[in-house]
PDB file of N, CA and C in Angstrom:
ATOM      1  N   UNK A   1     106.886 117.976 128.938  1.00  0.00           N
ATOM      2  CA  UNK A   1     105.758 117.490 128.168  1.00  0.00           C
ATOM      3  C   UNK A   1     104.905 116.595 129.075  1.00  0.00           C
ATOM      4  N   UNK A   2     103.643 117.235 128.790  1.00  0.00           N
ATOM      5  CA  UNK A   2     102.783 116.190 129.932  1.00  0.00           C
ATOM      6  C   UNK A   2     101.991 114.370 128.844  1.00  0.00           C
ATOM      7  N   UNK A   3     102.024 113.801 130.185  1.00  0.00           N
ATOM      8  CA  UNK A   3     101.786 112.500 129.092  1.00  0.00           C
ATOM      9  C   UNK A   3     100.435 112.281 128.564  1.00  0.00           C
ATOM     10  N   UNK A   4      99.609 113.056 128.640  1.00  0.00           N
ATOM     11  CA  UNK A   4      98.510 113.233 128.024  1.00  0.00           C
ATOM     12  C   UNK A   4      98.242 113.791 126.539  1.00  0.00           C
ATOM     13  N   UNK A   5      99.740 114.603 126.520  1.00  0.00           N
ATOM     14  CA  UNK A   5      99.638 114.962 125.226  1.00  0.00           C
ATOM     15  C   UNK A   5     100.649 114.442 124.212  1.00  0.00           C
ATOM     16  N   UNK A   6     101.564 113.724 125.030  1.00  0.00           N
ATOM     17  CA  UNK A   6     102.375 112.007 124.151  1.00  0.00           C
ATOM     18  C   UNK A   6     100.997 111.618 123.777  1.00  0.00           C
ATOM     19  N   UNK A   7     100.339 110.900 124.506  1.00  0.00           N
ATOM     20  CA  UNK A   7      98.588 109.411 124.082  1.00  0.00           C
ATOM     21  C   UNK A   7      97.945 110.414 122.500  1.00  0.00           C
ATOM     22  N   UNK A   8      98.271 111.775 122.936  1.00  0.00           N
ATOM     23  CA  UNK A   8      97.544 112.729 121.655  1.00  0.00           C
ATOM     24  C   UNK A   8      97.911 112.137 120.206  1.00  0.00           C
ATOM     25  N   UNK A   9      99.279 111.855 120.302  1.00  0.00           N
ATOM     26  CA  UNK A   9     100.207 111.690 119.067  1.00  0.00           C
ATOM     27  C   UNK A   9      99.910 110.502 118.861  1.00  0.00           C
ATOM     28  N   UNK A  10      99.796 109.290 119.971  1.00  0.00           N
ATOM     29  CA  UNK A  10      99.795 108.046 119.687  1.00  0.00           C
ATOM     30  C   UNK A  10      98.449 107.386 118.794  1.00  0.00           C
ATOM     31  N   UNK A  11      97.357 108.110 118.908  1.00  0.00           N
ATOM     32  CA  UNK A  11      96.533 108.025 118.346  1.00  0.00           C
ATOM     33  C   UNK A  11      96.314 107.118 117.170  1.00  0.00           C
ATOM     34  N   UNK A  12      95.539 106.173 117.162  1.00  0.00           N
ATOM     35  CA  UNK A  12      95.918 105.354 115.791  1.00  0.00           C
ATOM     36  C   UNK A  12      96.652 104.543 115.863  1.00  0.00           C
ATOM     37  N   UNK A  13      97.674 104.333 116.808  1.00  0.00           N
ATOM     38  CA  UNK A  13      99.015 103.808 116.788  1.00  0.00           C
ATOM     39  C   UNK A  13      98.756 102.714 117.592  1.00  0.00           C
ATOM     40  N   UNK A  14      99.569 101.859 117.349  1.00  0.00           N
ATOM     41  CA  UNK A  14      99.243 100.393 118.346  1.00  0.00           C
ATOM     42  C   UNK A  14     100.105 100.664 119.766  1.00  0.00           C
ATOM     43  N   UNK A  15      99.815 100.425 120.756  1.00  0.00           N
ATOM     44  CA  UNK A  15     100.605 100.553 122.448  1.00  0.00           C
ATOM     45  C   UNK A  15     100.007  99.424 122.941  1.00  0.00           C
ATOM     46  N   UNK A  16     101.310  99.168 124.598  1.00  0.00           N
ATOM     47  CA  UNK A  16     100.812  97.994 124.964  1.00  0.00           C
ATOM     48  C   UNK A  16     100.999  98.827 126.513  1.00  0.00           C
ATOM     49  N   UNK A  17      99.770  98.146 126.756  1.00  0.00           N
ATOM     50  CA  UNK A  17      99.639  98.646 128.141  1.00  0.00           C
ATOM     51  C   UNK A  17      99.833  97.664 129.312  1.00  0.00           C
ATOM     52  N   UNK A  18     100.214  97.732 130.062  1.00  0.00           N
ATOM     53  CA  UNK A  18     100.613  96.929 131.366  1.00  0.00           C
ATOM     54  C   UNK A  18      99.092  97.178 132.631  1.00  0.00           C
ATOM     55  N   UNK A  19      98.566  96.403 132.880  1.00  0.00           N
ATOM     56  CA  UNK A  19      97.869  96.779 134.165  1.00  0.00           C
ATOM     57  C   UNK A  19      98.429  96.261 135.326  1.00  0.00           C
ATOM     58  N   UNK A  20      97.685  97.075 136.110  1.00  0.00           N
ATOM     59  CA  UNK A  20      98.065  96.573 138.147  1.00  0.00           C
ATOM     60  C   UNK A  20      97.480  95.575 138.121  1.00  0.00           C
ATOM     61  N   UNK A  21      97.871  95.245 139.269  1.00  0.00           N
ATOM     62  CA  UNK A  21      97.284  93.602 140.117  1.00  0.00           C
ATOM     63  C   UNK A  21      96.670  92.964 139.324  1.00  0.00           C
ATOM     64  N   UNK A  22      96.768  92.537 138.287  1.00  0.00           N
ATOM     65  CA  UNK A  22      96.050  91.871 137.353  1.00  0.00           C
ATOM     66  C   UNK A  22      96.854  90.677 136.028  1.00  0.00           C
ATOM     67  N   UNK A  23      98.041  90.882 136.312  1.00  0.00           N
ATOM     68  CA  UNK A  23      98.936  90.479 135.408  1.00  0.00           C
ATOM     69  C   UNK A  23      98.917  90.129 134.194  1.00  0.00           C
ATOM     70  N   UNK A  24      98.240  91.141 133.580  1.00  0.00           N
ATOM     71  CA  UNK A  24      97.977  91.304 132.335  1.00  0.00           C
ATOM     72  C   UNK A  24      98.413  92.362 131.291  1.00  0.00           C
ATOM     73  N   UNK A  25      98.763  91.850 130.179  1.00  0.00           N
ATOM     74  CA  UNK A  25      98.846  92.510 129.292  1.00  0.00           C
ATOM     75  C   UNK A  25      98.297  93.227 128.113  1.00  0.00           C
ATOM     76  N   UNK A  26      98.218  94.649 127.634  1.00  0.00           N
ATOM     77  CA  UNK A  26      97.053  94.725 126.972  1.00  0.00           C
ATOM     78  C   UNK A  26      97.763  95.439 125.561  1.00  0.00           C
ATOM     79  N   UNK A  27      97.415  94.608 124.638  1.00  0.00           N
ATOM     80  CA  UNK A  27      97.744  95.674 122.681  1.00  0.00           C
ATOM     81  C   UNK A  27      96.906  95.962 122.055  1.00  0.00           C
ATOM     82  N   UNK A  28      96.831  97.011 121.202  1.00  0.00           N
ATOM     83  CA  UNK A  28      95.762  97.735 121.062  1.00  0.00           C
ATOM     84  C   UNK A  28      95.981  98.875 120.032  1.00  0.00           C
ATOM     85  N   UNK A  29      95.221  99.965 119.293  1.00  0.00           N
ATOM     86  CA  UNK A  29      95.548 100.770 118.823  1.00  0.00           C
ATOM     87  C   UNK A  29      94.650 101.960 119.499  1.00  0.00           C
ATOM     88  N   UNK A  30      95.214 102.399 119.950  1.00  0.00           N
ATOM     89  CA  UNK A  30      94.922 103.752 120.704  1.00  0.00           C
ATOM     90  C   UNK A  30      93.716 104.571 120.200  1.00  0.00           C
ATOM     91  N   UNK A  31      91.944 104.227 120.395  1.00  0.00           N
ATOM     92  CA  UNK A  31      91.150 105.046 120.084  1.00  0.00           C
ATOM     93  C   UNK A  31      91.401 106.523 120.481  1.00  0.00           C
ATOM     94  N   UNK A  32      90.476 106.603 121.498  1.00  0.00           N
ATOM     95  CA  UNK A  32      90.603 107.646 122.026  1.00  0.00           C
ATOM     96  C   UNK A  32      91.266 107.690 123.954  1.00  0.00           C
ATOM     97  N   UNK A  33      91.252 108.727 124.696  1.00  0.00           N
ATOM     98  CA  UNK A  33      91.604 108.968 126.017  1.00  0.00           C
ATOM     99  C   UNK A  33      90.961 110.554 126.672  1.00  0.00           C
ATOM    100  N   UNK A  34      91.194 110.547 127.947  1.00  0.00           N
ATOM    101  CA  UNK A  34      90.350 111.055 128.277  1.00  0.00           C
ATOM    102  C   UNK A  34      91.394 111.500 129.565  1.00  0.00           C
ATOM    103  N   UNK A  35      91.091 112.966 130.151  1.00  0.00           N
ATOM    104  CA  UNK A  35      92.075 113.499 131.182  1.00  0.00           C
ATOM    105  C   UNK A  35      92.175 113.114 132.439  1.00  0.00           C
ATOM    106  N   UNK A  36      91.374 111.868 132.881  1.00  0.00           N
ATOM    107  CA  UNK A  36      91.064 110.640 133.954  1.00  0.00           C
ATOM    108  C   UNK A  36      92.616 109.814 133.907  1.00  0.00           C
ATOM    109  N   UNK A  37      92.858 109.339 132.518  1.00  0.00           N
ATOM    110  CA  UNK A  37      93.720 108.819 132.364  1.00  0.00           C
ATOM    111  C   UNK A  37      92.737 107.247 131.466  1.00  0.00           C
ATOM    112  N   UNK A  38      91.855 107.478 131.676  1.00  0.00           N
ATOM    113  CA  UNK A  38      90.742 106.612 130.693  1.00  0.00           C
ATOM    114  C   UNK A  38      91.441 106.559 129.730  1.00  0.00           C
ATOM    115  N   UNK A  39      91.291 104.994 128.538  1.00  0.00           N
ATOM    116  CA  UNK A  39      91.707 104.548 127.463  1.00  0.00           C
ATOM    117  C   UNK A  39      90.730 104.002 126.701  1.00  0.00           C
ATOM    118  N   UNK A  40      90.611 104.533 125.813  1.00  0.00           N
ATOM    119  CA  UNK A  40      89.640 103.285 124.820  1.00  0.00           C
ATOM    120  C   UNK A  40      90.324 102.833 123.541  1.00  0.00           C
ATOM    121  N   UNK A  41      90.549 101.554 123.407  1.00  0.00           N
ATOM    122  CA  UNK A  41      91.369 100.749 122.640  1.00  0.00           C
ATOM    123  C   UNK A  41      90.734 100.256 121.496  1.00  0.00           C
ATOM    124  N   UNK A  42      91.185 100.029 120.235  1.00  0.00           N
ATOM    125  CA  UNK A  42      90.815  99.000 118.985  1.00  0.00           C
ATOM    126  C   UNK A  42      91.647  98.227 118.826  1.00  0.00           C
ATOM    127  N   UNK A  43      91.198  96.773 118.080  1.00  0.00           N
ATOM    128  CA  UNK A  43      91.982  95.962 117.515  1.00  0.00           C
ATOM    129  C   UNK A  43      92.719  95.276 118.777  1.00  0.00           C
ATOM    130  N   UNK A  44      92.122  94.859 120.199  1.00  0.00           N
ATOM    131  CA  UNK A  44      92.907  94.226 121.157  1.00  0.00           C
ATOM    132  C   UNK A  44      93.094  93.154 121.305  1.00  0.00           C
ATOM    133  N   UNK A  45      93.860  92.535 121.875  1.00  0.00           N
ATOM    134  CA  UNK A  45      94.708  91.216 122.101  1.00  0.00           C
ATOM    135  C   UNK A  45      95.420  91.639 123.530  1.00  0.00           C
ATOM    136  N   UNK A  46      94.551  91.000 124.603  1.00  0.00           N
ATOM    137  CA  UNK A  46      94.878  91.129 125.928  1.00  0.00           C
ATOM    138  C   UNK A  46      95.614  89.134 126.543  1.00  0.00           C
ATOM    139  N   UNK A  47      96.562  89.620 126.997  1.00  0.00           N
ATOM    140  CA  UNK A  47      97.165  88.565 127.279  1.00  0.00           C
ATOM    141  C   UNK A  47      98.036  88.583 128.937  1.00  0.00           C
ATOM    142  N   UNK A  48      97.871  87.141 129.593  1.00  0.00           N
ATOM    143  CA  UNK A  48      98.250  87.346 130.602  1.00  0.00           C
ATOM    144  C   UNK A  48      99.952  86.622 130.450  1.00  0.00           C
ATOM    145  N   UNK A  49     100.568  87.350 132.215  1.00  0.00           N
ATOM    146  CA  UNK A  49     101.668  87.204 132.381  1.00  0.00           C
ATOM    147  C   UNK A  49     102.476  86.152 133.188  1.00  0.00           C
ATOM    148  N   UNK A  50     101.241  85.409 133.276  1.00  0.00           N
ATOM    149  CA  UNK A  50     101.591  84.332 133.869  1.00  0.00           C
ATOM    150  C   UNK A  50     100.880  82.920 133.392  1.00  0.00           C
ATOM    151  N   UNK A  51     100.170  83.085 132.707  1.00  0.00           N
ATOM    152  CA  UNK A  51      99.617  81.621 132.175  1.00  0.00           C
ATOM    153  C   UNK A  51      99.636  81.996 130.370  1.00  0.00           C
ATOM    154  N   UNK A  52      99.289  81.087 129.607  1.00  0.00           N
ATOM    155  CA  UNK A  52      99.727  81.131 127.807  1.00  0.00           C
ATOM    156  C   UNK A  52      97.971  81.944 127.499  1.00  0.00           C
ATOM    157  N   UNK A  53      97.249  82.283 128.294  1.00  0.00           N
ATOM    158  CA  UNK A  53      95.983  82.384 127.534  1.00  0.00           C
ATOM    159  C   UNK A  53      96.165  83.947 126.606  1.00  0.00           C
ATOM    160  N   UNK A  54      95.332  84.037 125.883  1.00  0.00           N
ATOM    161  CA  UNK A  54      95.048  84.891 124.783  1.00  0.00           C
ATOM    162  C   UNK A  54      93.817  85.302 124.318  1.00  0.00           C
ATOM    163  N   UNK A  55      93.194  86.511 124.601  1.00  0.00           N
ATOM    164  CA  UNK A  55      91.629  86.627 123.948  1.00  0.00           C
ATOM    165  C   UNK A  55      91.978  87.827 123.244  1.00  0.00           C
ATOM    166  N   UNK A  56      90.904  88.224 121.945  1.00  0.00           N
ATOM    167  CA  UNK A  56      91.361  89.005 120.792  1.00  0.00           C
ATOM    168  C   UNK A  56      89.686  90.044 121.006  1.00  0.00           C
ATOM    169  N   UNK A  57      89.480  91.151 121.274  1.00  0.00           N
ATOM    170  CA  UNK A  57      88.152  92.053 121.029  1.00  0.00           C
ATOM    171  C   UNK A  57      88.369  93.051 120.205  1.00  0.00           C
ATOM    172  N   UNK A  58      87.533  93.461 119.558  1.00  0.00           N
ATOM    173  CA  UNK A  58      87.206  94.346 118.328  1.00  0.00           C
ATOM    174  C   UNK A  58      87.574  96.086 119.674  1.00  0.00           C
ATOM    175  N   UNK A  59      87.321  95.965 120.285  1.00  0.00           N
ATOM    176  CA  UNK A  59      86.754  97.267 121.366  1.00  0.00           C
ATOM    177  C   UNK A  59      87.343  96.654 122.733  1.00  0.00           C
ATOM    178  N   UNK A  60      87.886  97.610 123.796  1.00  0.00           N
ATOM    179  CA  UNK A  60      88.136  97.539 124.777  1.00  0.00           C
ATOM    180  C   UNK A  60      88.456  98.649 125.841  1.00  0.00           C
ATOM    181  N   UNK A  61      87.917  99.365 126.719  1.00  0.00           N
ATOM    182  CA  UNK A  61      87.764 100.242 127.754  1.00  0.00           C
ATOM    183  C   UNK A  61      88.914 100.106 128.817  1.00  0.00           C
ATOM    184  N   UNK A  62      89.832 100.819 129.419  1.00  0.00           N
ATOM    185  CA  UNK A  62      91.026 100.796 130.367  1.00  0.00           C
ATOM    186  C   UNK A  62      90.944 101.713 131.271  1.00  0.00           C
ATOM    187  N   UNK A  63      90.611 101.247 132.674  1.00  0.00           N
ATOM    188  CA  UNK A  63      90.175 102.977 133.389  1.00  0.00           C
ATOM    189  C   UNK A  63      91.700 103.201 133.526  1.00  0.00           C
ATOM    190  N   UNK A  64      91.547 104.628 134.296  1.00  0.00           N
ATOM    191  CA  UNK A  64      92.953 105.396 133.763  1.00  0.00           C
ATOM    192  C   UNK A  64      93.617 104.495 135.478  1.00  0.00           C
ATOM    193  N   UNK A  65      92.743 104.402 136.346  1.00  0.00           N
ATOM    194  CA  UNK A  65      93.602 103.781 137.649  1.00  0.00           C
ATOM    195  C   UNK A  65      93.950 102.592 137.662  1.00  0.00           C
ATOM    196  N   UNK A  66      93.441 101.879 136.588  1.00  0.00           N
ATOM    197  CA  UNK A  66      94.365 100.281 136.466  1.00  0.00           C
ATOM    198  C   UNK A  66      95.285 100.399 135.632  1.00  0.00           C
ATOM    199  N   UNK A  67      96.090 101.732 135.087  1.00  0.00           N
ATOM    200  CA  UNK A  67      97.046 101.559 134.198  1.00  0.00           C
ATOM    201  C   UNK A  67      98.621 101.534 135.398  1.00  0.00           C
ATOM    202  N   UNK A  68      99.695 100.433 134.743  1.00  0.00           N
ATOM    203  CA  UNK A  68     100.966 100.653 135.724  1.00  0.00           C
ATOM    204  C   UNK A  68     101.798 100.890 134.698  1.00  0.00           C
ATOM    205  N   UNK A  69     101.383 100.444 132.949  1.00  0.00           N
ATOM    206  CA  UNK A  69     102.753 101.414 132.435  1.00  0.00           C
ATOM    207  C   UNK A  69     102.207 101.123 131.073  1.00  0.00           C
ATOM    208  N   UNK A  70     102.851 102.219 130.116  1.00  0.00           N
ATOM    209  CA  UNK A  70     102.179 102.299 128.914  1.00  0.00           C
ATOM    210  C   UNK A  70     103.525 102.512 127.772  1.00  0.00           C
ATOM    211  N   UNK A  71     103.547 101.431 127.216  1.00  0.00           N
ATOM    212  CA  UNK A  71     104.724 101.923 125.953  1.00  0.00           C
ATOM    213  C   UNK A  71     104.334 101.993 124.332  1.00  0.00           C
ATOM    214  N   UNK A  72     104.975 102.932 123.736  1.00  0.00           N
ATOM    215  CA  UNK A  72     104.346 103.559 122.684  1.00  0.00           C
ATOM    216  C   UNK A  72     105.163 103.495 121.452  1.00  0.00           C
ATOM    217  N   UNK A  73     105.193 103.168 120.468  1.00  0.00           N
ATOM    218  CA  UNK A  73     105.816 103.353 119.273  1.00  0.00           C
ATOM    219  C   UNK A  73     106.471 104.550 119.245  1.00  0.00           C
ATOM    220  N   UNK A  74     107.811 104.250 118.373  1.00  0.00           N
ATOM    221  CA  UNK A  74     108.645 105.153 118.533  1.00  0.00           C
ATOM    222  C   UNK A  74     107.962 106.476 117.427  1.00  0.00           C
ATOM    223  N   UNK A  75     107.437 106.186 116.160  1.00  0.00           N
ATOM    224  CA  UNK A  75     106.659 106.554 115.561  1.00  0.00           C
ATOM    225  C   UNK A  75     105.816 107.883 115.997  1.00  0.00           C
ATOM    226  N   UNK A  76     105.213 107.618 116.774  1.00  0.00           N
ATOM    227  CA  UNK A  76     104.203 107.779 117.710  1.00  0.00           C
ATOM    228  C   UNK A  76     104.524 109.020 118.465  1.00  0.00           C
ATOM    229  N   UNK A  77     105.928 108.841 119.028  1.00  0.00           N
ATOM    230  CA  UNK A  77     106.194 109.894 119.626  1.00  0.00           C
ATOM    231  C   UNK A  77     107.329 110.487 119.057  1.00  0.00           C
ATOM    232  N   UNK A  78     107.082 110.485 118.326  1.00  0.00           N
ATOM    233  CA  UNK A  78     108.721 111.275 116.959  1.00  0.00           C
ATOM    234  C   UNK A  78     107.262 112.283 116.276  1.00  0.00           C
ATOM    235  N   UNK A  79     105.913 111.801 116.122  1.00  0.00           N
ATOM    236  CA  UNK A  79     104.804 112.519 115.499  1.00  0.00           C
ATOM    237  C   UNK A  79     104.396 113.558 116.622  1.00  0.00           C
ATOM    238  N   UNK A  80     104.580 113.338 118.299  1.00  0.00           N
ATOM    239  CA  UNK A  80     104.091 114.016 119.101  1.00  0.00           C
ATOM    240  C   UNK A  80     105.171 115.273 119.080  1.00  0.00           C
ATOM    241  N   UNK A  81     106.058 114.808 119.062  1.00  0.00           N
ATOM    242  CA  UNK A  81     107.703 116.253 119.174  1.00  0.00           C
ATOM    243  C   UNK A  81     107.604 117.049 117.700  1.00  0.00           C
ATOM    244  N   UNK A  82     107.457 116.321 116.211  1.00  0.00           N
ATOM    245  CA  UNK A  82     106.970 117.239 116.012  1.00  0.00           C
ATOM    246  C   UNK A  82     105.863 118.381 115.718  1.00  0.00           C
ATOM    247  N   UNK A  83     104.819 117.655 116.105  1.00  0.00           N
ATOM    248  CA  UNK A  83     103.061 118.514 116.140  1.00  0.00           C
ATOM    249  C   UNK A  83     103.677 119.864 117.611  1.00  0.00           C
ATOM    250  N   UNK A  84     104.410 119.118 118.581  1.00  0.00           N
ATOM    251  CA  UNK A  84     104.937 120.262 119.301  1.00  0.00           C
ATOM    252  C   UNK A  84     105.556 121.837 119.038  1.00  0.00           C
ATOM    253  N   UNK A  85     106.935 121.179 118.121  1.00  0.00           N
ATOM    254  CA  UNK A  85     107.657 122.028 117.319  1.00  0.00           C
ATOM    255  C   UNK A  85     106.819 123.396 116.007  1.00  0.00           C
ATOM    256  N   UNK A  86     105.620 122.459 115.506  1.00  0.00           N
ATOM    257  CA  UNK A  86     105.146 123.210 115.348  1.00  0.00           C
ATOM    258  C   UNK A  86     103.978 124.401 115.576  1.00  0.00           C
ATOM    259  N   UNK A  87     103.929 123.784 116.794  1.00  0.00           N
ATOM    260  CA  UNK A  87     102.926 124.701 117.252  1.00  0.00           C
ATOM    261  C   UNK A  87     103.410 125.831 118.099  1.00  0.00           C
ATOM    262  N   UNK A  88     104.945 125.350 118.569  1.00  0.00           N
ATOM    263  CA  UNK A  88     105.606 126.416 119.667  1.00  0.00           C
ATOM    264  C   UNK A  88     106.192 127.473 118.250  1.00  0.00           C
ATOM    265  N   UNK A  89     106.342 126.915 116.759  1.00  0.00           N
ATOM    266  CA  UNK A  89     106.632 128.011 115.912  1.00  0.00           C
ATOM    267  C   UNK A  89     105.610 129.202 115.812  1.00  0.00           C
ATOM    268  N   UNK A  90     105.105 128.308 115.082  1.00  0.00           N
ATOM    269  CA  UNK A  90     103.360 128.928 115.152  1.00  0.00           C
ATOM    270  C   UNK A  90     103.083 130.040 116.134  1.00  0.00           C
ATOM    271  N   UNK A  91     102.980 129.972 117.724  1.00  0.00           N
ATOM    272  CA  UNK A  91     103.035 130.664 118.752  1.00  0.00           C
ATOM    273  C   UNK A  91     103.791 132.192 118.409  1.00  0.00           C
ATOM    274  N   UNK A  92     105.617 131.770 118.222  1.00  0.00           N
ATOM    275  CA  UNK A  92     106.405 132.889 118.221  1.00  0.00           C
ATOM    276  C   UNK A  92     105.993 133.651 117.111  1.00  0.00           C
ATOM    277  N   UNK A  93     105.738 132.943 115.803  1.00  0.00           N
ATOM    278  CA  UNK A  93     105.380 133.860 114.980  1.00  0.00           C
ATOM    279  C   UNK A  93     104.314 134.765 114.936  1.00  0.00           C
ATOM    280  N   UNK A  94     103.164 134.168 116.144  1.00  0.00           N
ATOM    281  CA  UNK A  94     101.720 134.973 116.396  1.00  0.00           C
ATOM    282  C   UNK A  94     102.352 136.004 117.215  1.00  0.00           C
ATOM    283  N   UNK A  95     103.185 135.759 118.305  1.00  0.00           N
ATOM    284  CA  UNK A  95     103.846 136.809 119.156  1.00  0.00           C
ATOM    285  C   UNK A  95     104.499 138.017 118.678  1.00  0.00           C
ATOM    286  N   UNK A  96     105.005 138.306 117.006  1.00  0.00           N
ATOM    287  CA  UNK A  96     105.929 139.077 116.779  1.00  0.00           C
ATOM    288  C   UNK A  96     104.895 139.957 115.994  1.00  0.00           C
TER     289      UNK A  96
END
């Protein structure tokens, strides 16, 4: 499974993203994404990893090359395995 089409499922869903060199943390609910690896976020609360600060934006943009790690509700990807399942049914049954 490629991870572009996990972010598919996550959709809606709140994730927290980790960036590079930046030591920051980012939560969010997963607008949309883009095959760059681009993110566009709602509802964020970006916070750093080394000092207490905290800022809260309605909207927030993530290019896909400052991402170092992305974790996702379990939710999220229990919805991606099965939108899978059914589409690989779907498939065999078009095949026969």
């Amino acid at each position: 499974m490629q991870p572009f089409h996990i972010l598919l499922g996550a959709q809606g869903y709140p994730i927290i993203i980790t960036l590079k060199d930046s030591n920051m943390i980012v939560i969010g609910k997963l607008f949309k994404h883009d095959g760059f690896g681009n993110i566009h976020l709602k509802e964020v609360t970006i916070m750093s990893k080394i000092y207490s600060h905290r800022y809260s934006t309605s909207k927030y943009f993530i290019r896909g090359t400052a991402v170092e790690t992305i974790r996702l509700s379990q939710h999220s990807v229990k919805s991606v395995r099965e939108n899978n399942r059914y589409h690989m049914i779907r498939a065999r049954n078009a095949s026969e």
